[in-house]
C-alpha atoms as a PDB file:
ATOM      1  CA  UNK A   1      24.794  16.981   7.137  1.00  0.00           C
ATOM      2  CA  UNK A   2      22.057  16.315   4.411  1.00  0.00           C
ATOM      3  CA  UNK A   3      18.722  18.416   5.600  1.00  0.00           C
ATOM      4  CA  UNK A   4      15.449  18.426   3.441  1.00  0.00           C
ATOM      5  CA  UNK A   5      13.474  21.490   3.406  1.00  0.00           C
ATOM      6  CA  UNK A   6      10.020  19.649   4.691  1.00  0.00           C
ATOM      7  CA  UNK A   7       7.383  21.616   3.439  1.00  0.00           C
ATOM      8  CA  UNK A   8       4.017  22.330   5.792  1.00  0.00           C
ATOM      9  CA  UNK A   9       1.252  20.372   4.797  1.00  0.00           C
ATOM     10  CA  UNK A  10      -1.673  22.059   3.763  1.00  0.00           C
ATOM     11  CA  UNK A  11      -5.039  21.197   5.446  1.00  0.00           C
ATOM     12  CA  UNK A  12      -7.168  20.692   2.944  1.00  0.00           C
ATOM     13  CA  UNK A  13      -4.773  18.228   1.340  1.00  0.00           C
ATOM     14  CA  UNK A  14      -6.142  14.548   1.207  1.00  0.00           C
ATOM     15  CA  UNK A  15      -3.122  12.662  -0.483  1.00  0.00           C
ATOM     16  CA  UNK A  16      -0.572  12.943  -3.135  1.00  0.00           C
ATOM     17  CA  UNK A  17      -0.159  10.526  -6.295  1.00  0.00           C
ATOM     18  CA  UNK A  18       2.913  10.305  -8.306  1.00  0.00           C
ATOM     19  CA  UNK A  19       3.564   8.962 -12.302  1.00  0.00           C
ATOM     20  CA  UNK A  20       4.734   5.587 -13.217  1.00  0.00           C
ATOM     21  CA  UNK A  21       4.509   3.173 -15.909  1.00  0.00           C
ATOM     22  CA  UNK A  22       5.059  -0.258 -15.943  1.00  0.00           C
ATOM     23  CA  UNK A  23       5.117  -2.517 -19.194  1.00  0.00           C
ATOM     24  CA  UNK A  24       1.274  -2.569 -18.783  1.00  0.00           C
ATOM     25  CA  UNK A  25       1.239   1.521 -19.373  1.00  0.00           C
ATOM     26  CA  UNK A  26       0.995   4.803 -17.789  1.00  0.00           C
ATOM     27  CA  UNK A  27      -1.142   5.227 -14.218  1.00  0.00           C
ATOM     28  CA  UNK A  28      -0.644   7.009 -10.856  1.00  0.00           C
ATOM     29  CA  UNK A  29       0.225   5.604  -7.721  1.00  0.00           C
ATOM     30  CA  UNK A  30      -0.101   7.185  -3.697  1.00  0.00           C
ATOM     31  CA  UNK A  31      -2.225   7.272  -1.189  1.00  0.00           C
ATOM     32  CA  UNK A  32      -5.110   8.902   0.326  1.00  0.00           C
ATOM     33  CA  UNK A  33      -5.918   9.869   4.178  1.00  0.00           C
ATOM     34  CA  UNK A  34      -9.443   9.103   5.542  1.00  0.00           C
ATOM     35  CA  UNK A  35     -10.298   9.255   8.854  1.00  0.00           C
ATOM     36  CA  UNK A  36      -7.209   9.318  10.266  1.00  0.00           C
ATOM     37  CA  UNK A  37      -5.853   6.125   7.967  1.00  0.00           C
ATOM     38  CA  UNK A  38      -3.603   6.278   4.830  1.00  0.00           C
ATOM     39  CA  UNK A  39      -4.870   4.202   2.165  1.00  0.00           C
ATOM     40  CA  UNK A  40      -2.742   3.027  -0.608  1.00  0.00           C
ATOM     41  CA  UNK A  41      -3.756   3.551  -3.879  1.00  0.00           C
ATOM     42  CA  UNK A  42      -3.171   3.173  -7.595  1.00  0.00           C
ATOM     43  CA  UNK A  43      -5.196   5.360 -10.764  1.00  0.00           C
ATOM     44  CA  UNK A  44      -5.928   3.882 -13.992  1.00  0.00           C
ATOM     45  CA  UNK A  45      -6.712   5.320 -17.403  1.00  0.00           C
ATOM     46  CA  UNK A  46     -10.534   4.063 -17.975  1.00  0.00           C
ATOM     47  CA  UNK A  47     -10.138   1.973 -21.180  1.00  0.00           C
ATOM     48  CA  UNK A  48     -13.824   1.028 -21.210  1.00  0.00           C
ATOM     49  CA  UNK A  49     -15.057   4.951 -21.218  1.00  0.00           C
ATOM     50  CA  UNK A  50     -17.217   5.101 -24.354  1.00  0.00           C
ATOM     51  CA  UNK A  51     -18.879   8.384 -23.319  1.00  0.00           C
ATOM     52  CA  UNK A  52     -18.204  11.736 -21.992  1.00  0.00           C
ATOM     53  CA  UNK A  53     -20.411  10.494 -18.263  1.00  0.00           C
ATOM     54  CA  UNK A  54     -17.893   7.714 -18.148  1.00  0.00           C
ATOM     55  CA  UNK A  55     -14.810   8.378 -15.683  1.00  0.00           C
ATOM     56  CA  UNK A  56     -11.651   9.375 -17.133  1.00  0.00           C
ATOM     57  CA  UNK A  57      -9.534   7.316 -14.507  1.00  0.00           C
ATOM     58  CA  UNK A  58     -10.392   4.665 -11.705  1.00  0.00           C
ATOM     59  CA  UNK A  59      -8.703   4.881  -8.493  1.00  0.00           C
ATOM     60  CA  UNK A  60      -8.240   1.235  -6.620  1.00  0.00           C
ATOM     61  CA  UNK A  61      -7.105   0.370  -3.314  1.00  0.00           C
ATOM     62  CA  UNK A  62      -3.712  -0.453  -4.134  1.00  0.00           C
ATOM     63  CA  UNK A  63      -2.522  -4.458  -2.991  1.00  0.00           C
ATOM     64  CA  UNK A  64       1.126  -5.398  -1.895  1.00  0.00           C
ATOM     65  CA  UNK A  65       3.806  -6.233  -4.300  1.00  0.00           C
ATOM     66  CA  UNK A  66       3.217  -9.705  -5.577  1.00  0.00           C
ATOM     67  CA  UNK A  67      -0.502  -9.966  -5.255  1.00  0.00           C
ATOM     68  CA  UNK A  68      -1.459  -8.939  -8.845  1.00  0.00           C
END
């Protein structure tokens, strides 16, 4: 029998993002809880950030598969 150690979730957690890359570069992908609701979402690496008041990253609601 295969058992995972599940680890306890920590209140003040919101979400969790995880690494990828794609042919289109690096960004983060996961989801956030609000409310109640898990939201799917994906980061990007601002490429329009000319100064330091300009986000680093931009976080999207995240669309199925196949609906880029």
């Amino acid at each position: 029998m295969n058992r995972q150690k599940i680890m306890p979730k920590d209140p003040n957690q919101l979400g969790a993002l995880w690494n990828k890359e794609s042919d289109k570069g690096k960004f983060m992908s996961g989801y956030i809880e609000v409310s109640g609701e898990k939201i799917n979402i994906v980061c990007f690496k601002n490429s329009y950030k000319k100064e330091d008041k300009h986000p680093d990253w931009e976080i999207l609601k995240s669309k199925p598969k196949g609906n880029y």
